[in-house]
PDB file of N, CA and C in Angstrom:
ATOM      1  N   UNK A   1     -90.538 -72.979 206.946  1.00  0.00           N
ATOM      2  CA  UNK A   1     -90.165 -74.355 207.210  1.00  0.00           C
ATOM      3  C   UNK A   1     -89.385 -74.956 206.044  1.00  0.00           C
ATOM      4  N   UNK A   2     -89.782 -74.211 204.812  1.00  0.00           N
ATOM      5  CA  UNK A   2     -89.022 -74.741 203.637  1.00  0.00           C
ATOM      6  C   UNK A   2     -87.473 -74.336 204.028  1.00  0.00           C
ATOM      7  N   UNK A   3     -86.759 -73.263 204.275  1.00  0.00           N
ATOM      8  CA  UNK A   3     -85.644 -73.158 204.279  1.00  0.00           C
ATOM      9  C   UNK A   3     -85.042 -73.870 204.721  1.00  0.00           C
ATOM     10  N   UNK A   4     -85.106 -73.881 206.668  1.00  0.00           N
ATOM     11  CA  UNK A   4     -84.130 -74.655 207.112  1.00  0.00           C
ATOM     12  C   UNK A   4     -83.996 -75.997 206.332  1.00  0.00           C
ATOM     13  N   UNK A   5     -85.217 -76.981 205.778  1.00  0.00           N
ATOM     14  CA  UNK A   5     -85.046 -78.454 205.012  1.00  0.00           C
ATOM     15  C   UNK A   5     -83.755 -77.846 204.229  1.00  0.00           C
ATOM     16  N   UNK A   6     -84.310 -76.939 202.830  1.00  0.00           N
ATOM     17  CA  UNK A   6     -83.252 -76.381 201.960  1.00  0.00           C
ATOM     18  C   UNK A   6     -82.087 -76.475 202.480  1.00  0.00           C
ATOM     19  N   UNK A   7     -81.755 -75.806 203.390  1.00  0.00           N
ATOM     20  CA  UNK A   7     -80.157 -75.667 204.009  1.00  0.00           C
ATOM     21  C   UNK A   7     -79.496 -76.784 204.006  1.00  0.00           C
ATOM     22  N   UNK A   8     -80.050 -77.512 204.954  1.00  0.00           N
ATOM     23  CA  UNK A   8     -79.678 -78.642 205.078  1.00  0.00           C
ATOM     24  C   UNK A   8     -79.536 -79.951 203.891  1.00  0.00           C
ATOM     25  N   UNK A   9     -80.675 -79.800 203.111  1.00  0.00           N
ATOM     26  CA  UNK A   9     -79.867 -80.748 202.063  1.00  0.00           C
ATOM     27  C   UNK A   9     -78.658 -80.239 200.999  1.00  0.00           C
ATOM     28  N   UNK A  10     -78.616 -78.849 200.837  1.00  0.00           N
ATOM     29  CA  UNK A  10     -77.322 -78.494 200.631  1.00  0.00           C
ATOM     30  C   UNK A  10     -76.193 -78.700 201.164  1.00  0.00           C
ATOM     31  N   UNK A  11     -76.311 -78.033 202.422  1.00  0.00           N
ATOM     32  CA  UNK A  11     -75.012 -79.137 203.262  1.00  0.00           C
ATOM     33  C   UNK A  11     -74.332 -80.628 203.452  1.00  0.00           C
ATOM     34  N   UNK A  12     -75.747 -81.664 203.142  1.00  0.00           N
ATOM     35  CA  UNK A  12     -75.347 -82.681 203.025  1.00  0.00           C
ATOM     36  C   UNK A  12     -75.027 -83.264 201.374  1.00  0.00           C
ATOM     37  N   UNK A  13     -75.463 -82.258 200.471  1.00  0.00           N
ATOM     38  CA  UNK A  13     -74.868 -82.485 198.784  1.00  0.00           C
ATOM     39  C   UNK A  13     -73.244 -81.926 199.054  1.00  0.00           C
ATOM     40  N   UNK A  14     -73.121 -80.588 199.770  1.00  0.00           N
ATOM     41  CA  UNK A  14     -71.464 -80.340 199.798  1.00  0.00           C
ATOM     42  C   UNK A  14     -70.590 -81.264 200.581  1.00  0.00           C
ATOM     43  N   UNK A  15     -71.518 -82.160 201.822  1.00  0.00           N
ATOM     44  CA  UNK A  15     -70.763 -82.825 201.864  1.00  0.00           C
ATOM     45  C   UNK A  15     -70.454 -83.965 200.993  1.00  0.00           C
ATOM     46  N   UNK A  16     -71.003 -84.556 200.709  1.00  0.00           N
ATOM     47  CA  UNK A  16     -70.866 -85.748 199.806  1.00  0.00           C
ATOM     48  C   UNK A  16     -70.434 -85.315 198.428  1.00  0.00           C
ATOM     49  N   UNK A  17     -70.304 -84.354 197.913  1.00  0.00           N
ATOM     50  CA  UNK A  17     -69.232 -83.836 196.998  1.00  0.00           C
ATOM     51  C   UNK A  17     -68.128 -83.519 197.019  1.00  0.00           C
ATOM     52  N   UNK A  18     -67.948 -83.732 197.640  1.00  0.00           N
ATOM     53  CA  UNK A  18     -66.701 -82.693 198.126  1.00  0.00           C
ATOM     54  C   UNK A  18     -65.370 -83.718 198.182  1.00  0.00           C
ATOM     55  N   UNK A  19     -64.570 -83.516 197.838  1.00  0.00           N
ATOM     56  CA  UNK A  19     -63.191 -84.031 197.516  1.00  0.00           C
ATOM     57  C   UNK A  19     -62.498 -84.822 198.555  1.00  0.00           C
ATOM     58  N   UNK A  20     -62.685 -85.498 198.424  1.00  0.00           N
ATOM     59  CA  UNK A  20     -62.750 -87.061 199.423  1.00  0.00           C
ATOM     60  C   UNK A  20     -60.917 -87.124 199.754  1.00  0.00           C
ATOM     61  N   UNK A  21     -59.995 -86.742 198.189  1.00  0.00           N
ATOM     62  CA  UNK A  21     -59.150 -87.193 198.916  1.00  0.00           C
ATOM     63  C   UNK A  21     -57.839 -86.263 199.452  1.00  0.00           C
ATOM     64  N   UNK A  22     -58.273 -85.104 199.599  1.00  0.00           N
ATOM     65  CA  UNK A  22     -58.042 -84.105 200.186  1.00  0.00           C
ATOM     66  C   UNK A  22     -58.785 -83.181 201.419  1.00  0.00           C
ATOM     67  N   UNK A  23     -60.003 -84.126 201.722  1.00  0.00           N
ATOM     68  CA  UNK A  23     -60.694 -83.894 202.728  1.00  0.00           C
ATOM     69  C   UNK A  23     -59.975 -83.651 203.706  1.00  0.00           C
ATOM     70  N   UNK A  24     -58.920 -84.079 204.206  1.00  0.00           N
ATOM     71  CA  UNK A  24     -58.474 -83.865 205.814  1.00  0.00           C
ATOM     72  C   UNK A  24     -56.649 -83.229 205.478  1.00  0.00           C
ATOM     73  N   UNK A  25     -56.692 -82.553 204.555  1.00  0.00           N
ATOM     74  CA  UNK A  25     -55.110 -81.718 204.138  1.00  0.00           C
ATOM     75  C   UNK A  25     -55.257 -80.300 204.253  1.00  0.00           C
ATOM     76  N   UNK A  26     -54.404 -80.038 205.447  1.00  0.00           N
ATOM     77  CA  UNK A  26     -54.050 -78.529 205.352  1.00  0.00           C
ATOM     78  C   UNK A  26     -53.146 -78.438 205.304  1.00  0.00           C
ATOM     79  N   UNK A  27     -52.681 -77.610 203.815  1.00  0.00           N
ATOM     80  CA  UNK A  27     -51.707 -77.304 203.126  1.00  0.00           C
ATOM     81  C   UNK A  27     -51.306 -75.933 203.403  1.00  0.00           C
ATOM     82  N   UNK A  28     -50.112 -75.896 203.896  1.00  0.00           N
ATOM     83  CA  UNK A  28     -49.184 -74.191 204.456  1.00  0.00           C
ATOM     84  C   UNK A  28     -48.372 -74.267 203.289  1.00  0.00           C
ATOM     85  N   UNK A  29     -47.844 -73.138 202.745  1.00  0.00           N
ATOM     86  CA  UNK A  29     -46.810 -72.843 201.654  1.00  0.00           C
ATOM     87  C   UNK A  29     -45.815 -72.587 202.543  1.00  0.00           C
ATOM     88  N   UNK A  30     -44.788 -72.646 202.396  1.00  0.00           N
ATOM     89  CA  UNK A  30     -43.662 -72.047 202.588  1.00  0.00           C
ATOM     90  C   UNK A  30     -42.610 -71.802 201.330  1.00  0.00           C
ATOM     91  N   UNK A  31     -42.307 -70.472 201.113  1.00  0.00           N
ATOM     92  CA  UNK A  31     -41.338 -70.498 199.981  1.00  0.00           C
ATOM     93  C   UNK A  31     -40.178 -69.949 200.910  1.00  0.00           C
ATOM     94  N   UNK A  32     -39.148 -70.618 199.758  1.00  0.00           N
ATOM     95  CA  UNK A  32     -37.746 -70.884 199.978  1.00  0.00           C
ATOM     96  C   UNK A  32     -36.967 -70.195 198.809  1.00  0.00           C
ATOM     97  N   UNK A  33     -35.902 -69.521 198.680  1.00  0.00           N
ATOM     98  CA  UNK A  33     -35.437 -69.469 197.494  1.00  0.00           C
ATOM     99  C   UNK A  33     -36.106 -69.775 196.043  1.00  0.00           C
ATOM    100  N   UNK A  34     -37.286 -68.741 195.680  1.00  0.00           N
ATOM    101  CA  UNK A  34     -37.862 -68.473 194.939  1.00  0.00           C
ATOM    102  C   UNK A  34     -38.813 -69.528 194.631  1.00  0.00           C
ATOM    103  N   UNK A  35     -38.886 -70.548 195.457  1.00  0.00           N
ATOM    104  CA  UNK A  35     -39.876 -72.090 195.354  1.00  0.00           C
ATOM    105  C   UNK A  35     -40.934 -71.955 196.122  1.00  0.00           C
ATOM    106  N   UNK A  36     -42.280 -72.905 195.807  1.00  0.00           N
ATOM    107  CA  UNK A  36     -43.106 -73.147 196.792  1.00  0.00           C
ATOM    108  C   UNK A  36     -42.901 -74.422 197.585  1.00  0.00           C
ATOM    109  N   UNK A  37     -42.855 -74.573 198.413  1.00  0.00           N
ATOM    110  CA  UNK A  37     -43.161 -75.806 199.096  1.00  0.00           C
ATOM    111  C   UNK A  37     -44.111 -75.861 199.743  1.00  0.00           C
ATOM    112  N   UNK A  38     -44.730 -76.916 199.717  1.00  0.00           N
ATOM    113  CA  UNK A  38     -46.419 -77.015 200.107  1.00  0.00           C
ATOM    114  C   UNK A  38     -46.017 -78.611 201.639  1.00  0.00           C
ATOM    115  N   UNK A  39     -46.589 -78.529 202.976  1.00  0.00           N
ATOM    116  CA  UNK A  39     -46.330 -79.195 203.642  1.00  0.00           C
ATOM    117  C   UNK A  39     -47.842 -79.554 204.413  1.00  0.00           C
ATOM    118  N   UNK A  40     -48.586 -80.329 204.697  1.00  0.00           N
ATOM    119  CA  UNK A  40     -49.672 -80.747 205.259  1.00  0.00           C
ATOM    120  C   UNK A  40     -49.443 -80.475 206.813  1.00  0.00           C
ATOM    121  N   UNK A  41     -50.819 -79.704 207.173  1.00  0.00           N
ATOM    122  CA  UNK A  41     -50.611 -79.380 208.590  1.00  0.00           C
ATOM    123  C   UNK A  41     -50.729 -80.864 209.558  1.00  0.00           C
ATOM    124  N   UNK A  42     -51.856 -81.552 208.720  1.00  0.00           N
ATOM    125  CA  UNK A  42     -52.017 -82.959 209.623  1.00  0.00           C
ATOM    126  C   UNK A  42     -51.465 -83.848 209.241  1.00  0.00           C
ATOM    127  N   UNK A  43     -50.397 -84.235 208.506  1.00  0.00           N
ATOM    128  CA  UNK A  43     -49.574 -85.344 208.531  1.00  0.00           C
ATOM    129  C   UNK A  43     -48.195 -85.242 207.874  1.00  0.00           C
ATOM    130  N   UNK A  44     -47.910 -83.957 207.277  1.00  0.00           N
ATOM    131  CA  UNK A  44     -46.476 -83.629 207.583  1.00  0.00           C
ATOM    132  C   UNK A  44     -45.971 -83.795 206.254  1.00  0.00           C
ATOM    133  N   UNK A  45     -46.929 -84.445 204.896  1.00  0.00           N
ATOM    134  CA  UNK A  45     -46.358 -84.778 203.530  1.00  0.00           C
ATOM    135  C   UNK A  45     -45.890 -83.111 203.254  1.00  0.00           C
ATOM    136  N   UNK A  46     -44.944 -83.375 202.704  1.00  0.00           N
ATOM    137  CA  UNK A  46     -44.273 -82.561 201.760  1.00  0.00           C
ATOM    138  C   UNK A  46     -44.262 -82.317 200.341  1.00  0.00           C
ATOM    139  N   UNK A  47     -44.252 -81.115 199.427  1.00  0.00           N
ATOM    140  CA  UNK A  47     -44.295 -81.953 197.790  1.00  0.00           C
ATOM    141  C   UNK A  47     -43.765 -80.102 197.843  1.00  0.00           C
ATOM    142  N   UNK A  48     -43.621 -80.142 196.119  1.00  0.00           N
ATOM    143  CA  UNK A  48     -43.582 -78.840 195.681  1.00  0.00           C
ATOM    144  C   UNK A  48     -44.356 -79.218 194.468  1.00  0.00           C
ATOM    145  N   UNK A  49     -45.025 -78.070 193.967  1.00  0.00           N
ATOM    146  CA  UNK A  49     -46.167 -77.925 192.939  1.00  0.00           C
ATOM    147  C   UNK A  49     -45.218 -76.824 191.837  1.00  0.00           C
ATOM    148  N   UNK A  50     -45.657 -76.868 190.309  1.00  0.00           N
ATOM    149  CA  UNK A  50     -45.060 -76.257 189.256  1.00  0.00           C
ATOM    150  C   UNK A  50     -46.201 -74.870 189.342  1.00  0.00           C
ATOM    151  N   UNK A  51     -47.296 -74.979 189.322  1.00  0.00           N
ATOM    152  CA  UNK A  51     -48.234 -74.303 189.501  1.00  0.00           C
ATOM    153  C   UNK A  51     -48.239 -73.441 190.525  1.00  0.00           C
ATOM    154  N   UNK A  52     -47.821 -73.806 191.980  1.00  0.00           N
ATOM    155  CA  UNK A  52     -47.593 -72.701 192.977  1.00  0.00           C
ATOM    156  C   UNK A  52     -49.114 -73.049 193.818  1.00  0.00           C
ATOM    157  N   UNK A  53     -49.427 -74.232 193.398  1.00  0.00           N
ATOM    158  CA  UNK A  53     -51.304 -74.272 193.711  1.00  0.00           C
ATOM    159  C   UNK A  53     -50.853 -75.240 194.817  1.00  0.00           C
ATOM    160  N   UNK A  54     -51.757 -75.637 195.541  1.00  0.00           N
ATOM    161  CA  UNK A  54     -51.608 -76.874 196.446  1.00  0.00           C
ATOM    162  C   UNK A  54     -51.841 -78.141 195.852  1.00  0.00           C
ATOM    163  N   UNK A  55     -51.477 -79.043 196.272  1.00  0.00           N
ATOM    164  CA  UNK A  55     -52.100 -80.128 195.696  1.00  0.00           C
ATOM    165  C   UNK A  55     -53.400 -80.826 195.320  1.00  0.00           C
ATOM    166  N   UNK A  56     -53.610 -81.497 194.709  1.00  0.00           N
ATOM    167  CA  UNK A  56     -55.400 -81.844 194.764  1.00  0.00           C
ATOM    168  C   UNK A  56     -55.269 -83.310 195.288  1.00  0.00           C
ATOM    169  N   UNK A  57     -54.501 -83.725 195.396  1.00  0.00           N
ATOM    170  CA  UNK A  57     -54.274 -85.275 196.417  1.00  0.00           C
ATOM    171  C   UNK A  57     -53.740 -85.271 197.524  1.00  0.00           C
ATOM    172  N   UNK A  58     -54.197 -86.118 198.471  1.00  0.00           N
ATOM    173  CA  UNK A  58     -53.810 -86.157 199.203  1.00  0.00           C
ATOM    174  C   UNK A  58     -51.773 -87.777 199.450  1.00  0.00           C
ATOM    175  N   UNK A  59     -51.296 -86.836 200.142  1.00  0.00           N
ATOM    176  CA  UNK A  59     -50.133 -87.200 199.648  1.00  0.00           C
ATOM    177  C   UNK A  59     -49.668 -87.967 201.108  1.00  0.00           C
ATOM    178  N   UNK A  60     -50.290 -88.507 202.302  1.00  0.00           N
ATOM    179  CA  UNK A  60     -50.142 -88.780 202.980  1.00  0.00           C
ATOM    180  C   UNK A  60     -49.849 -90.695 202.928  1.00  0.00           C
ATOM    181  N   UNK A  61     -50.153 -90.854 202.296  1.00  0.00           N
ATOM    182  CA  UNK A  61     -49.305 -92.487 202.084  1.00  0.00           C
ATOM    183  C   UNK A  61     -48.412 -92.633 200.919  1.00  0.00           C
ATOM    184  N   UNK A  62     -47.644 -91.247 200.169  1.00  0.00           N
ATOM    185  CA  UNK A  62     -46.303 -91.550 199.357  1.00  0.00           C
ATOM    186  C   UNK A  62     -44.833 -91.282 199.964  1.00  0.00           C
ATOM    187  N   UNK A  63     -44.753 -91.442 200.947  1.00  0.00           N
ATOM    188  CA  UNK A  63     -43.656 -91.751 202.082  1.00  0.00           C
ATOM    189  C   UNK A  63     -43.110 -90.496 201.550  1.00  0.00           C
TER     190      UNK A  63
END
């Protein structure tokens, strides 16, 4: 009976940790002529990163 509790308050610590403002960004790469470009599956922001990493913000209200 101890586990399932266990489980579950883990799940609700990852949720509430968990990176609020990148919560809802799926980030696809596409490279181009030796670049990354990083484009959000759910709202279409665009950026390119120096790192090649995705972003850690969410970029959906910098037009």
């Amino acid at each position: 009976m101890l586990y399932p509790i266990l489980i579950i308050l883990a799940l609700v610590g990852v949720a509430i940790l968990s990176n609020r403002a990148t919560r809802e960004c799926r980030w696809r790469e596409y490279r181009r002529d030796g670049r990354s470009l990083w484009r959000c599956a759910a709202c279409g922001a665009e950026t390119e990163t120096s790192n090649g990493k995705p972003p850690k913000t969410c970029l959906r209200h910098h037009g």
